[in-house]
Protein backbone atom coordinates (compact mmCIF):
# COMPACT_ATOMS: atom_id res chain seq x y z
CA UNK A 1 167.52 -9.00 -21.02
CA UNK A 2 164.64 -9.12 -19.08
CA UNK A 3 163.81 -12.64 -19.43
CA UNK A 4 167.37 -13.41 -18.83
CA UNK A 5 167.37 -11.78 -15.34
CA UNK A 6 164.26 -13.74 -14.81
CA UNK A 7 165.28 -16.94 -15.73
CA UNK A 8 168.35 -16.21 -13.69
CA UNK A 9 166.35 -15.39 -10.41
CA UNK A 10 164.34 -18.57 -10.58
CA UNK A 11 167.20 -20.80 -11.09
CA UNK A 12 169.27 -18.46 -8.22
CA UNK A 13 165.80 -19.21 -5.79
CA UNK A 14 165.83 -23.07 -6.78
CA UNK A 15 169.26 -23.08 -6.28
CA UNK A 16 168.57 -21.87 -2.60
CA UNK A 17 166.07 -23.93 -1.90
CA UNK A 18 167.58 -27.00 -2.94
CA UNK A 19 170.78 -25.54 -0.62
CA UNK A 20 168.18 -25.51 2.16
CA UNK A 21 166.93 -28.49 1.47
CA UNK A 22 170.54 -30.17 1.54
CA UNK A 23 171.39 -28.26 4.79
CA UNK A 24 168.65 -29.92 6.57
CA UNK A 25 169.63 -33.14 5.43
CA UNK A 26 173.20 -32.37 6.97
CA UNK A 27 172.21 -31.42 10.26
CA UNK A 28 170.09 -33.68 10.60
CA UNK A 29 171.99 -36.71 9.60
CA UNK A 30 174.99 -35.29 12.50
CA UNK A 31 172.35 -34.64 15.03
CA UNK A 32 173.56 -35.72 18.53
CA UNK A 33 170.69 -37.67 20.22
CA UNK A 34 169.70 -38.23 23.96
CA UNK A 35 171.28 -40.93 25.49
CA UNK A 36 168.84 -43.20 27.04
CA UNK A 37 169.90 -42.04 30.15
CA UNK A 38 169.04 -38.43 29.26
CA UNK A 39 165.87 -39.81 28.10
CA UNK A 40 165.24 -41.97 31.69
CA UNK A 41 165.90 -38.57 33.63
CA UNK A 42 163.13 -36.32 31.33
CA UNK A 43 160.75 -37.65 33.73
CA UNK A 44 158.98 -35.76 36.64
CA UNK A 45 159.49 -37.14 39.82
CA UNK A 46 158.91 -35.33 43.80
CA UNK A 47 161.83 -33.34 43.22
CA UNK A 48 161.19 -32.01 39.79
CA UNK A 49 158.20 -31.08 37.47
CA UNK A 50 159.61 -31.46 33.90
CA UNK A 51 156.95 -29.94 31.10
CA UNK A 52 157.16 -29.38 27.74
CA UNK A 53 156.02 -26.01 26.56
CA UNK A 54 157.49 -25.91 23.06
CA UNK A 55 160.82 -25.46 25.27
CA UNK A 56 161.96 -27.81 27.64
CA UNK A 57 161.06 -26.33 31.90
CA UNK A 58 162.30 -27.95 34.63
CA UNK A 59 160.94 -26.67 37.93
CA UNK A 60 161.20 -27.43 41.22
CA UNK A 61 158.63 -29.43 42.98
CA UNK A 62 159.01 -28.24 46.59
CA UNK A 63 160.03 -24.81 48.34
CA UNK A 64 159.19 -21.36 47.47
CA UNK A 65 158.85 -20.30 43.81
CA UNK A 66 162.38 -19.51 42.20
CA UNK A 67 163.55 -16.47 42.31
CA UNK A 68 166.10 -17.12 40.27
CA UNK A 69 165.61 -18.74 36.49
CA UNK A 70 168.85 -20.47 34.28
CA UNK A 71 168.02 -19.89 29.55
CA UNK A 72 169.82 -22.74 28.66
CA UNK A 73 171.17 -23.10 24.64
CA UNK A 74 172.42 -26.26 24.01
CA UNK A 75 175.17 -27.24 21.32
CA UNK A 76 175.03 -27.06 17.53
CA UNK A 77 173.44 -30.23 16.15
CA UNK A 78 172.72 -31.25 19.71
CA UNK A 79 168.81 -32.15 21.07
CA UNK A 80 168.24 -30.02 23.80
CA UNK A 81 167.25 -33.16 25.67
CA UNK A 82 170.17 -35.15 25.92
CA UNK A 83 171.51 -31.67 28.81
CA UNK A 84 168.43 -32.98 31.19
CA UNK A 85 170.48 -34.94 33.57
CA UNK A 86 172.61 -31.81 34.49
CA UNK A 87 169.71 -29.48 33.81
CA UNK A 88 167.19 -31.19 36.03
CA UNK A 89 170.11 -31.15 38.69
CA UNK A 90 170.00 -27.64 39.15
CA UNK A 91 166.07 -27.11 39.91
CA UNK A 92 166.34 -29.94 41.83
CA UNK A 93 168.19 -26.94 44.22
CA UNK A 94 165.76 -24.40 43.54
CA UNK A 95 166.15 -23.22 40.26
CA UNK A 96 163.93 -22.89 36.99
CA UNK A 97 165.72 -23.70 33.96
CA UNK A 98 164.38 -23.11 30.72
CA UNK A 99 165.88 -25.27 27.53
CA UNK A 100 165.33 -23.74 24.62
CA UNK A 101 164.84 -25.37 21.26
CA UNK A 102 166.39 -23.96 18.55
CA UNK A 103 165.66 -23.92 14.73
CA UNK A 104 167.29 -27.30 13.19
CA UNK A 105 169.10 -27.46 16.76
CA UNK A 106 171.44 -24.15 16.39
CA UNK A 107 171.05 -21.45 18.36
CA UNK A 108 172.16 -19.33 15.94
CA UNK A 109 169.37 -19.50 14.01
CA UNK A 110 167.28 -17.73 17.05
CA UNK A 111 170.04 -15.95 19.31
CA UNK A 112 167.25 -13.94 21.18
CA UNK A 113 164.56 -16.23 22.00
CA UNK A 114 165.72 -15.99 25.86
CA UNK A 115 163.94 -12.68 25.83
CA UNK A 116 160.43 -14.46 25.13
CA UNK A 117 161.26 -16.97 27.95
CA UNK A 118 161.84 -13.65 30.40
CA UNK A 119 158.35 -12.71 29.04
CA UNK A 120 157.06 -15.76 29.40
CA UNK A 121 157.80 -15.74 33.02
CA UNK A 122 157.44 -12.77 34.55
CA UNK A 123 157.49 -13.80 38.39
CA UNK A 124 160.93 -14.90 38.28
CA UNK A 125 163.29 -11.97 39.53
CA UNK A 126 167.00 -12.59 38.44
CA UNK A 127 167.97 -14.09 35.12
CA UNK A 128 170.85 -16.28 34.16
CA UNK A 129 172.09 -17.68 30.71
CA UNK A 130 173.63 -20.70 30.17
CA UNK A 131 175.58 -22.09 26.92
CA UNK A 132 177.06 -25.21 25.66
CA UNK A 133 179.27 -25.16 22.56
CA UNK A 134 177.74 -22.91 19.98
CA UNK A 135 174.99 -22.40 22.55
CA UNK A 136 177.60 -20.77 25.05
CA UNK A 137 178.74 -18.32 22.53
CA UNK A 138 175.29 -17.21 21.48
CA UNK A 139 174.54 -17.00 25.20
CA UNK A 140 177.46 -14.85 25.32
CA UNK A 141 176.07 -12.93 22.40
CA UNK A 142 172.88 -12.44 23.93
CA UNK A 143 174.13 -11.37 27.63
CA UNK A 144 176.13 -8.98 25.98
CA UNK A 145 173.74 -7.11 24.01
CA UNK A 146 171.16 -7.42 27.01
CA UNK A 147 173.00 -7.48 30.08
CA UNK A 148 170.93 -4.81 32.33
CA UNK A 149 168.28 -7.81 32.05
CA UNK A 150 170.41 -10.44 33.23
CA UNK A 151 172.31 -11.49 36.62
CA UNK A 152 175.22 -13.46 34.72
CA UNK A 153 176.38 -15.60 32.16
CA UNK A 154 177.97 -19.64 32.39
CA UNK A 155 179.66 -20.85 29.49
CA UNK A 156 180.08 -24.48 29.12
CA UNK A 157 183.25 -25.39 27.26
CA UNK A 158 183.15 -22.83 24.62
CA UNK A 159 184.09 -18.92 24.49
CA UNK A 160 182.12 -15.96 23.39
CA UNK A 161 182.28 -14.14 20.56
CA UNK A 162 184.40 -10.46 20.43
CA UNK A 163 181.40 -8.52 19.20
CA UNK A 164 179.89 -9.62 22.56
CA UNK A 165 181.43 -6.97 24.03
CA UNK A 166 181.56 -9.00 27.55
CA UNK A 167 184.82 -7.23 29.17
CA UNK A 168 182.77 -4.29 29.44
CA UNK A 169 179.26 -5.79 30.45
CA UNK A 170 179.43 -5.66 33.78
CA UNK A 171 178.56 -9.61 33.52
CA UNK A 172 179.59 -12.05 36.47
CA UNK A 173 180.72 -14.68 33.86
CA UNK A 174 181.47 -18.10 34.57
CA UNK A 175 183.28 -20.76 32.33
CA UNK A 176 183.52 -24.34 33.12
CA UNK A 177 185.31 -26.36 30.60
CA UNK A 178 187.10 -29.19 29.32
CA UNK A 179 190.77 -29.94 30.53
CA UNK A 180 193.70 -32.55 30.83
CA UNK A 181 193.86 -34.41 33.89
CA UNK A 182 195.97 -31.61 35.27
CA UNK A 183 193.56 -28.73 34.42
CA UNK A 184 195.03 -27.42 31.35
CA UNK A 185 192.37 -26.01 29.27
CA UNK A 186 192.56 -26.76 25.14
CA UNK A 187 194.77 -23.64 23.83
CA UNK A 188 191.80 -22.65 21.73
CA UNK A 189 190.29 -21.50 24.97
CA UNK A 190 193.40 -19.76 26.54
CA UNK A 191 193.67 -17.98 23.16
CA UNK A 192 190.36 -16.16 23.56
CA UNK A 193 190.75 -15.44 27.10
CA UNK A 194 190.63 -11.86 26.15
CA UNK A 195 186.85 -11.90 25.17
CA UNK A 196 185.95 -12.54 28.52
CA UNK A 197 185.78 -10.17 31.75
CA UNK A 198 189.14 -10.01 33.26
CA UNK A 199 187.21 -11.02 36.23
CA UNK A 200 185.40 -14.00 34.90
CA UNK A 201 185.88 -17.50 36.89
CA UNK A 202 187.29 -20.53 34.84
CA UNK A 203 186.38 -23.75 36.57
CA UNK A 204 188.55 -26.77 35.42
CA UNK A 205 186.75 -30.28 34.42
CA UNK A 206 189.96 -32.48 34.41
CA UNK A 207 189.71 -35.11 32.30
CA UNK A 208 186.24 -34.08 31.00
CA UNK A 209 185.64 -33.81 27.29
CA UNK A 210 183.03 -31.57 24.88
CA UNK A 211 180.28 -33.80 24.59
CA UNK A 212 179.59 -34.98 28.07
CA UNK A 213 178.57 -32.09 29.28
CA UNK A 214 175.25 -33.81 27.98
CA UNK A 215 174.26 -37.52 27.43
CA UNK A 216 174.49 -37.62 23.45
CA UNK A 217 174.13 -41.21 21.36
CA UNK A 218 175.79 -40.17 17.74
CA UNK A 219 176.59 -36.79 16.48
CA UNK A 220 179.30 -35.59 14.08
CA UNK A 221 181.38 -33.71 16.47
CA UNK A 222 185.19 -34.56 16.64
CA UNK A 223 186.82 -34.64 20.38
CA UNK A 224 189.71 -33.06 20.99
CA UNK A 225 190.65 -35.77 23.27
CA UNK A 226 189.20 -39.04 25.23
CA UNK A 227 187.99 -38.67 28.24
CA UNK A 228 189.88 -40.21 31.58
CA UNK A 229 186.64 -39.76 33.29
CA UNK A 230 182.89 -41.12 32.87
CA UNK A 231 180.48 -39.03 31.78
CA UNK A 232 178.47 -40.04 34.95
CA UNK A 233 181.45 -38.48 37.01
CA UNK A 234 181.35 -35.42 34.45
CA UNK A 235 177.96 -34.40 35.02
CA UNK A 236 178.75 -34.71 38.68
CA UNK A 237 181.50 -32.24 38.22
CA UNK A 238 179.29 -29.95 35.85
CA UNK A 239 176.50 -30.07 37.69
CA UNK A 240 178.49 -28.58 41.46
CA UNK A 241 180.56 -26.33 39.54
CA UNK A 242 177.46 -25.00 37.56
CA UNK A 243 175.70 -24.80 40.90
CA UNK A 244 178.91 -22.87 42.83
CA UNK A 245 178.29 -20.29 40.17
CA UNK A 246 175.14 -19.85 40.25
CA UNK A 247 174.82 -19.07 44.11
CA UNK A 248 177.91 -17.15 43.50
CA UNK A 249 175.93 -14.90 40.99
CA UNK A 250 172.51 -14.78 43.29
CA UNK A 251 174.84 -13.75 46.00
CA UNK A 252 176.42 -10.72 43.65
């Protein structure tokens, strides 16, 4: 009996491990990659210092020291890098935004690394999170379960899960998402609207779809629809509405 337990445990642990192993190979065969126009903005110019610190930190080049700082986790399967066109947008008006990078690119894997980037820096005063995809409901996860630390929450086309526990936070919460060209969100959303503060802000992107909320080359995600818009005209749209809430939430 004994050696059939052990023989059962290794072959259980190799049977892990080559699950691990094969899991790795999956996500990173779907991985969504920065578009070379992600890529051409990840460059510091007078407007913005861009650094890599093991996360990606876009900071402001001019003016006072933020006040306010944006934890930004990005989309399953998505490099963090292909969100710096929007990202650099907002500390190019005063804002430090930290990207974080994520285990195998999923922020599930490492839901409360935003508290080591409040650690990390201590100077600024008011914290925000920010989520795209399976980023914005592990945001959500995260504001929930910490939200005396934080200022508010933005969602990017995605919802946040129950055990959040958001109605109740206390949270300004923002989310700006996909829609048809007359607003309509996907039902998915409208379906979950109960997860959310009754007093949460939904912010159309008409015509918009999931993925251009970045600039991603590849990636096994499946639209819902095809865009009526450019992505260049997205980010434009994500980038003001994403920038309405935040001054909305500094001014809370």
């Amino acid at each position: 009996m004994a050696r059939f337990l052990k023989t059962s445990l290794i072959l259980l642990l190799a049977l892990s491990a080559i699950g691990g192993v094969a899991f790795w190979f999956w996500a990173d065969g779907r991985t969504a990659m920065p578009s070379a126009d992600a890529l051409a903005d990840l460059v510091s110019d007078a407007q913005v210092q861009i650094s890599d610190e093991g996360n990606l930190v876009f900071r402001p080049a001019n003016g006072p020291a933020p006040r306010t700082g944006v934890i930004f986790y990005g989309g399953a399967n998505a490099d963090v890098r292909g969100y710096t066109t929007v990202l650099r947008r907002l500390a190019e008006e005063g804002y430090l935004v930290v990207a974080v990078r994520m285990p195998l690119n999923m922020a599930v894997f490492a839901p409360d690394r935003a508290a080591s980037v409040m650690q990390a820096f201590g100077d600024v005063q008011r914290w925000v999170m920010l989520g795209h995809s399976m980023g914005g409901a592990i945001a959500g996860q995260f504001a929930g379960q910490n939200a005396a630390e934080l200022a508010g929450l933005i969602i990017w086309d995605s919802y946040p899960l129950a055990s959040a526990g958001l109605p109740d936070s206390g949270l300004k919460v923002w989310h700006i998402h996909r829609a048809l060209p007359d607003g309509t969100p996907p039902e998915k959303f409208t379906a979950q609207r109960d997860v959310f503060p009754a007093d949460s802000i939904w912010v159309p992107i008409p015509g918009g779809n999931h993925m251009n909320f970045g600039g991603f080359d590849g990636g096994g995600y499946v639209e819902e629809w095809e865009p009526s818009i450019s992505r260049q005209e997205q980010h434009a749209l994500v980038s003001r509405a994403t920038l309405k809430a935040l001054r909305a939430i500094d001014q809370s």
